[in-house]
C-alpha atoms as a PDB file:
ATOM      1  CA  UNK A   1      -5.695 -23.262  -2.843  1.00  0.00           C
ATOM      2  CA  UNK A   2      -5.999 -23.230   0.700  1.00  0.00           C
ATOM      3  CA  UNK A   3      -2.557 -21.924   1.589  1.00  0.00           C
ATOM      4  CA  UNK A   4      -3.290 -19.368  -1.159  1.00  0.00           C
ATOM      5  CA  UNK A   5      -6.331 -18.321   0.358  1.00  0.00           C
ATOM      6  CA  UNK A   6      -4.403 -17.900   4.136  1.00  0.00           C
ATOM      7  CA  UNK A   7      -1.927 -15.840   2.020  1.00  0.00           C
ATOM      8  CA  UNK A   8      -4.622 -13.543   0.698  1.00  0.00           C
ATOM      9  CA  UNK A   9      -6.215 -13.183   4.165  1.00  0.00           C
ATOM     10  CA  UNK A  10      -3.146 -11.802   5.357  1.00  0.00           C
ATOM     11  CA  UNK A  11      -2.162  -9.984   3.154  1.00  0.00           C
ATOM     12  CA  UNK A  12      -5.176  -7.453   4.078  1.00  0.00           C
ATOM     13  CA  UNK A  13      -5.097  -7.532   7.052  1.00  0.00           C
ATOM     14  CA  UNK A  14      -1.705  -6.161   6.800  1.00  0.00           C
ATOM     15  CA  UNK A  15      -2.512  -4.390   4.632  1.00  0.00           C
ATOM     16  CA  UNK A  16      -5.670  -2.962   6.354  1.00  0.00           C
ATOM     17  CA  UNK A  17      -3.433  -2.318   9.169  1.00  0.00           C
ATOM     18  CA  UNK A  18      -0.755  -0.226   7.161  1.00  0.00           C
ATOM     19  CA  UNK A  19      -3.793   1.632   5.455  1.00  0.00           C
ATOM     20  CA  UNK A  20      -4.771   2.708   8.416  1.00  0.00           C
ATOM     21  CA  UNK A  21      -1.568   4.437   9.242  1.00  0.00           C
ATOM     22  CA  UNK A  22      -1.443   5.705   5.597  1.00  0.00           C
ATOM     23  CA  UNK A  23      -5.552   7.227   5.967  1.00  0.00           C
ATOM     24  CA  UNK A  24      -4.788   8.562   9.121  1.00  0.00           C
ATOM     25  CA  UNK A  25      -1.379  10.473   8.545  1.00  0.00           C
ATOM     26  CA  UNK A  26      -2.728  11.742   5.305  1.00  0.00           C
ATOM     27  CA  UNK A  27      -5.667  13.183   6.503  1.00  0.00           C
ATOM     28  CA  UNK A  28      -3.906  14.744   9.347  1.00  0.00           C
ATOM     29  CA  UNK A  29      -1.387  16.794   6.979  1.00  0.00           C
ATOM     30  CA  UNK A  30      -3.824  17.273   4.380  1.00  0.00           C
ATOM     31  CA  UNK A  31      -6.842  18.120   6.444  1.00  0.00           C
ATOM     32  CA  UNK A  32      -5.934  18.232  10.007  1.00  0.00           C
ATOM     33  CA  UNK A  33      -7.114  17.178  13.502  1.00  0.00           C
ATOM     34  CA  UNK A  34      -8.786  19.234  15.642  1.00  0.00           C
ATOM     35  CA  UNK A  35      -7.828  23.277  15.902  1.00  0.00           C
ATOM     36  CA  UNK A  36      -5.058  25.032  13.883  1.00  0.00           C
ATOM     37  CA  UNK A  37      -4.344  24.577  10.133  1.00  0.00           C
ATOM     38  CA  UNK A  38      -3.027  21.450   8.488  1.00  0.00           C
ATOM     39  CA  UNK A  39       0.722  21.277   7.923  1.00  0.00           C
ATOM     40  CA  UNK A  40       0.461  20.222   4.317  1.00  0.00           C
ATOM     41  CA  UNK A  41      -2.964  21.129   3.408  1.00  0.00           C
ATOM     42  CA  UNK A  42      -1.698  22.710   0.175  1.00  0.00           C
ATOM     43  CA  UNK A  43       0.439  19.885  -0.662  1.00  0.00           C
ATOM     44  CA  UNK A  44      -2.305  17.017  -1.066  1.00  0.00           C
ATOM     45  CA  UNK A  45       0.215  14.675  -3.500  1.00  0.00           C
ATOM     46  CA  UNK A  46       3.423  15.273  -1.045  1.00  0.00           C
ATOM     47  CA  UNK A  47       1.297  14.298   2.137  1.00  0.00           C
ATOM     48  CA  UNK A  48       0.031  11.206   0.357  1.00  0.00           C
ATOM     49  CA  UNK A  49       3.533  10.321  -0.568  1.00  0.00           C
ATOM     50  CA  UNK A  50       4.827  10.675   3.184  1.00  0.00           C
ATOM     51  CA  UNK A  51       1.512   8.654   4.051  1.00  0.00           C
ATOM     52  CA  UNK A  52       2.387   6.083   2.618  1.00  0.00           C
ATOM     53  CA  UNK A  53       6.000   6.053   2.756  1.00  0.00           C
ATOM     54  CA  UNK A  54       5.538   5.304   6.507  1.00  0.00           C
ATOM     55  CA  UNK A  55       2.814   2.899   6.272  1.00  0.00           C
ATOM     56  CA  UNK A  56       4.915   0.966   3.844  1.00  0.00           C
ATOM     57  CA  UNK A  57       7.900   0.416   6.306  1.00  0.00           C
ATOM     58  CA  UNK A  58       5.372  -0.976   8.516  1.00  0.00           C
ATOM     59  CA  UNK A  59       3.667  -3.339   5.849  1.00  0.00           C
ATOM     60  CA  UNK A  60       7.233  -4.222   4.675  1.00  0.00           C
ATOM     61  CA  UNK A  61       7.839  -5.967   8.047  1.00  0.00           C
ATOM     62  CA  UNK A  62       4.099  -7.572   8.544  1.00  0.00           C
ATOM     63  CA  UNK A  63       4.326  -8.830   4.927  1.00  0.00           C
ATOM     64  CA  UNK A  64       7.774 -10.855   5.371  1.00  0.00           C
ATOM     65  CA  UNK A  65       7.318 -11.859   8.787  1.00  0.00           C
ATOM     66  CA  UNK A  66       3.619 -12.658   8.808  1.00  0.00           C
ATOM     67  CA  UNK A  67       1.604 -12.602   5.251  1.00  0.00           C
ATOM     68  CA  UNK A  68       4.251 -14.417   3.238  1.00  0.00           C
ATOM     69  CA  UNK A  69       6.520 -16.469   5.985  1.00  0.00           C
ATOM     70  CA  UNK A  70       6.644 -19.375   3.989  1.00  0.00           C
ATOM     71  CA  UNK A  71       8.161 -17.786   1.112  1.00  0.00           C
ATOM     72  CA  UNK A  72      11.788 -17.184   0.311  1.00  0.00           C
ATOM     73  CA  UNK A  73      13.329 -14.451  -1.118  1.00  0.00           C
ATOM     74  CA  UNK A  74      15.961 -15.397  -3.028  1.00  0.00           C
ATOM     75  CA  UNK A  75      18.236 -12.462  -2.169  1.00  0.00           C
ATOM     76  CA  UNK A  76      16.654 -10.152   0.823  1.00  0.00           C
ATOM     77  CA  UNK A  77      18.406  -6.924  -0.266  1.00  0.00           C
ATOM     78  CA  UNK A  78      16.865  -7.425  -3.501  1.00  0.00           C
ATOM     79  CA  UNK A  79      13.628  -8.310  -2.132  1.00  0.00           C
ATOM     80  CA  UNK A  80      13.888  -5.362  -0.019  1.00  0.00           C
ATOM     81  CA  UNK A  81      14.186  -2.966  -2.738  1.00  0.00           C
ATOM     82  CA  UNK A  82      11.594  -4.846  -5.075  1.00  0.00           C
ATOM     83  CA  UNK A  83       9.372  -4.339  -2.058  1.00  0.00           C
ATOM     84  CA  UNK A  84       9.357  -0.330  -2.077  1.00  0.00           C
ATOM     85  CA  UNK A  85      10.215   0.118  -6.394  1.00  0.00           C
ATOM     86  CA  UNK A  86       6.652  -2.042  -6.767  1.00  0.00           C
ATOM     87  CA  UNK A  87       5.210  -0.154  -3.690  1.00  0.00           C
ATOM     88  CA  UNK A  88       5.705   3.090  -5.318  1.00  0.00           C
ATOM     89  CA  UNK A  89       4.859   2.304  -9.096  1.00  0.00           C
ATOM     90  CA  UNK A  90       1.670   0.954  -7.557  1.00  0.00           C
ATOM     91  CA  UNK A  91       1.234   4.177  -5.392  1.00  0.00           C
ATOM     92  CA  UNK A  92       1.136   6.061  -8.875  1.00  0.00           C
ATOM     93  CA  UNK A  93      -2.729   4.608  -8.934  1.00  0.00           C
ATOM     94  CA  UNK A  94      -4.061   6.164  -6.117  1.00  0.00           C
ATOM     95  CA  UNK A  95      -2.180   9.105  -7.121  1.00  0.00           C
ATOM     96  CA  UNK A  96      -3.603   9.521 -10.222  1.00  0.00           C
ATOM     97  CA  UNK A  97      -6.969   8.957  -8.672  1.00  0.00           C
ATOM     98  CA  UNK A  98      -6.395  11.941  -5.971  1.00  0.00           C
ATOM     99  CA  UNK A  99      -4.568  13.956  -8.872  1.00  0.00           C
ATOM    100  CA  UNK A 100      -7.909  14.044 -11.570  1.00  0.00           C
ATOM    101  CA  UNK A 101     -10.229  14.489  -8.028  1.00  0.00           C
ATOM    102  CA  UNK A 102      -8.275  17.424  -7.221  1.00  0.00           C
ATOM    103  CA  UNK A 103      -6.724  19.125 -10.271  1.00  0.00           C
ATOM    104  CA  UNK A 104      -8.858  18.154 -13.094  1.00  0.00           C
ATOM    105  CA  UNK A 105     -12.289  17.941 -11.235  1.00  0.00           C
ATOM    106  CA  UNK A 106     -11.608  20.438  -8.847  1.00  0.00           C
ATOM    107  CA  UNK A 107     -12.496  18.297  -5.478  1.00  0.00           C
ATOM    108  CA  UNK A 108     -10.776  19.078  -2.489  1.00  0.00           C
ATOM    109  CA  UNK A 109     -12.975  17.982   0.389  1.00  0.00           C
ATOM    110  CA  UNK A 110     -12.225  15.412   3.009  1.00  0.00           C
ATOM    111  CA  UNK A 111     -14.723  13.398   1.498  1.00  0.00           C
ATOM    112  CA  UNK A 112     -13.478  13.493  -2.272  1.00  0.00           C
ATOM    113  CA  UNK A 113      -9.933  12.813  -1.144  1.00  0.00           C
ATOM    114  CA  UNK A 114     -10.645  10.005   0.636  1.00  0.00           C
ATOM    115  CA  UNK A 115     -12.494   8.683  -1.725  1.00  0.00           C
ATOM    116  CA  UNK A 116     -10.578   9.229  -4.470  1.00  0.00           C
ATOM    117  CA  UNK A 117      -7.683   7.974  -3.117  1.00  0.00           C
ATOM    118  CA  UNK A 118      -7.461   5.427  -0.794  1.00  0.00           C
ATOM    119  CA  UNK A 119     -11.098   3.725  -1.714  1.00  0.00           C
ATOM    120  CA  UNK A 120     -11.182   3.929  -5.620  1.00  0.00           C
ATOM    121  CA  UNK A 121      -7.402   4.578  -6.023  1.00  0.00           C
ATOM    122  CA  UNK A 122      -6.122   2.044  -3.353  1.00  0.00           C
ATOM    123  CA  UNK A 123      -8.466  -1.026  -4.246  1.00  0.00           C
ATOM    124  CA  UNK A 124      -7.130  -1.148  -7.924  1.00  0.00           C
ATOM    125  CA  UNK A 125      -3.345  -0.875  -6.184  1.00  0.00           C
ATOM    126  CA  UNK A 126      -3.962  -3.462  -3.681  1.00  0.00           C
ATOM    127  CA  UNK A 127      -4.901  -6.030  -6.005  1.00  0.00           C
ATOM    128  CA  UNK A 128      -2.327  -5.025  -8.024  1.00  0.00           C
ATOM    129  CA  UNK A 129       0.275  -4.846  -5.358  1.00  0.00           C
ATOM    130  CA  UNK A 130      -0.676  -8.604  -4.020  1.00  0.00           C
ATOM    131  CA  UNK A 131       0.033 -10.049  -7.294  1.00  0.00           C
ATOM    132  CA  UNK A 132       3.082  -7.993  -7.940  1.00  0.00           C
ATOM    133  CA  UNK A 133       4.839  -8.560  -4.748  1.00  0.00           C
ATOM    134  CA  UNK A 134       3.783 -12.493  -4.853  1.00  0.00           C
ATOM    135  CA  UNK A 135       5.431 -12.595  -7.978  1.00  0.00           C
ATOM    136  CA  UNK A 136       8.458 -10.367  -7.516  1.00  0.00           C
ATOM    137  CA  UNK A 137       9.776  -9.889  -3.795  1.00  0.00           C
ATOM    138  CA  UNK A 138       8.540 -13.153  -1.747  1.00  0.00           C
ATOM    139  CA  UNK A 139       8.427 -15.294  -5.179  1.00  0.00           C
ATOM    140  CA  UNK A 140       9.665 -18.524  -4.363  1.00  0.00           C
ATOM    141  CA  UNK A 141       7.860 -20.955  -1.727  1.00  0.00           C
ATOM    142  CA  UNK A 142       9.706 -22.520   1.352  1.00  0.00           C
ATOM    143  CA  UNK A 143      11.204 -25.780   1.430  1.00  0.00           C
ATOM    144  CA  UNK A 144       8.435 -28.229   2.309  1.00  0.00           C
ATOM    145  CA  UNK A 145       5.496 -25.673   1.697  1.00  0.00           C
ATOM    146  CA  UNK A 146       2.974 -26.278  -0.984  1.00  0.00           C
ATOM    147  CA  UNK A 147       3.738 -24.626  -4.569  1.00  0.00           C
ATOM    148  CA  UNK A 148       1.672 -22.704  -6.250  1.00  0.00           C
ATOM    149  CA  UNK A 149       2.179 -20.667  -9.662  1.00  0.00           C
ATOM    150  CA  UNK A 150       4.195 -17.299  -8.765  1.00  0.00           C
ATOM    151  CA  UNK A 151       1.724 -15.943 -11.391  1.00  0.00           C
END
């Protein structure tokens, strides 16, 4: 339980880290910094894409070199591409989430992106994404760690 619990611990912090990136970069194409327009502020869904794209490359490495060291991945190029197929079916939640804020209830404030997406949208996928990635890209536990069920 314990090594569970360091697993979870770092896995948000990395994940805090890599939603920073992703917050950031989305709300400067979406809603800019500072004077002049936003380069993709009519392109909310795109921007959140490219986000994210970018802040996954950078959780990619914190997650196998940090959160989940003492796992194996039974074949890395495999892993690899586990990693970013999971990473985007889980990026459909916060999606959807931005999507109904801005298309079906008409939102389109800083404010109602934000919290559409990456509070409301991004909890449900991070919970999702730790036990999907636990289970399917670092999925089996070093030699001489502690098992625990994959599930």
């Amino acid at each position: 339980m314990r090594h569970l619990l360091g697993e979870v611990v770092r896995f948000l912090a990395v994940g805090g880290v890599a939603t920073l990136v992703s917050i950031l970069g989305f709300n400067a194409l979406v809603h800019g910094w500072g004077p002049g327009a936003a380069p993709m502020a009519d392109q909310p869904i795109a921007a959140y894409v490219l986000a994210n794209a970018a802040a996954g490359a950078l959780a990619f490495v914190g997650l196998r070199t940090w959160t989940f060291r003492d796992r194996d991945v039974r074949d890395p190029a495999t892993g690899l591409v586990r990693f970013f197929a999971l990473g985007a079916v889980t990026m459909a939640i916060p999606v959807l989430f931005l999507w109904i804020s801005r298309y079906v209830l008409g939102l389109s404030s800083p404010l109602a992106d934000n919290l559409a997406a990456n509070v409301l949208g991004l909890g449900v996928a991070t919970a999702t994404r730790f036990w999907a990635f636990r289970r399917f890209v670092f999925d089996q536990p070093a030699a001489g760690t502690p098992s625990s069920s994959p599930a």
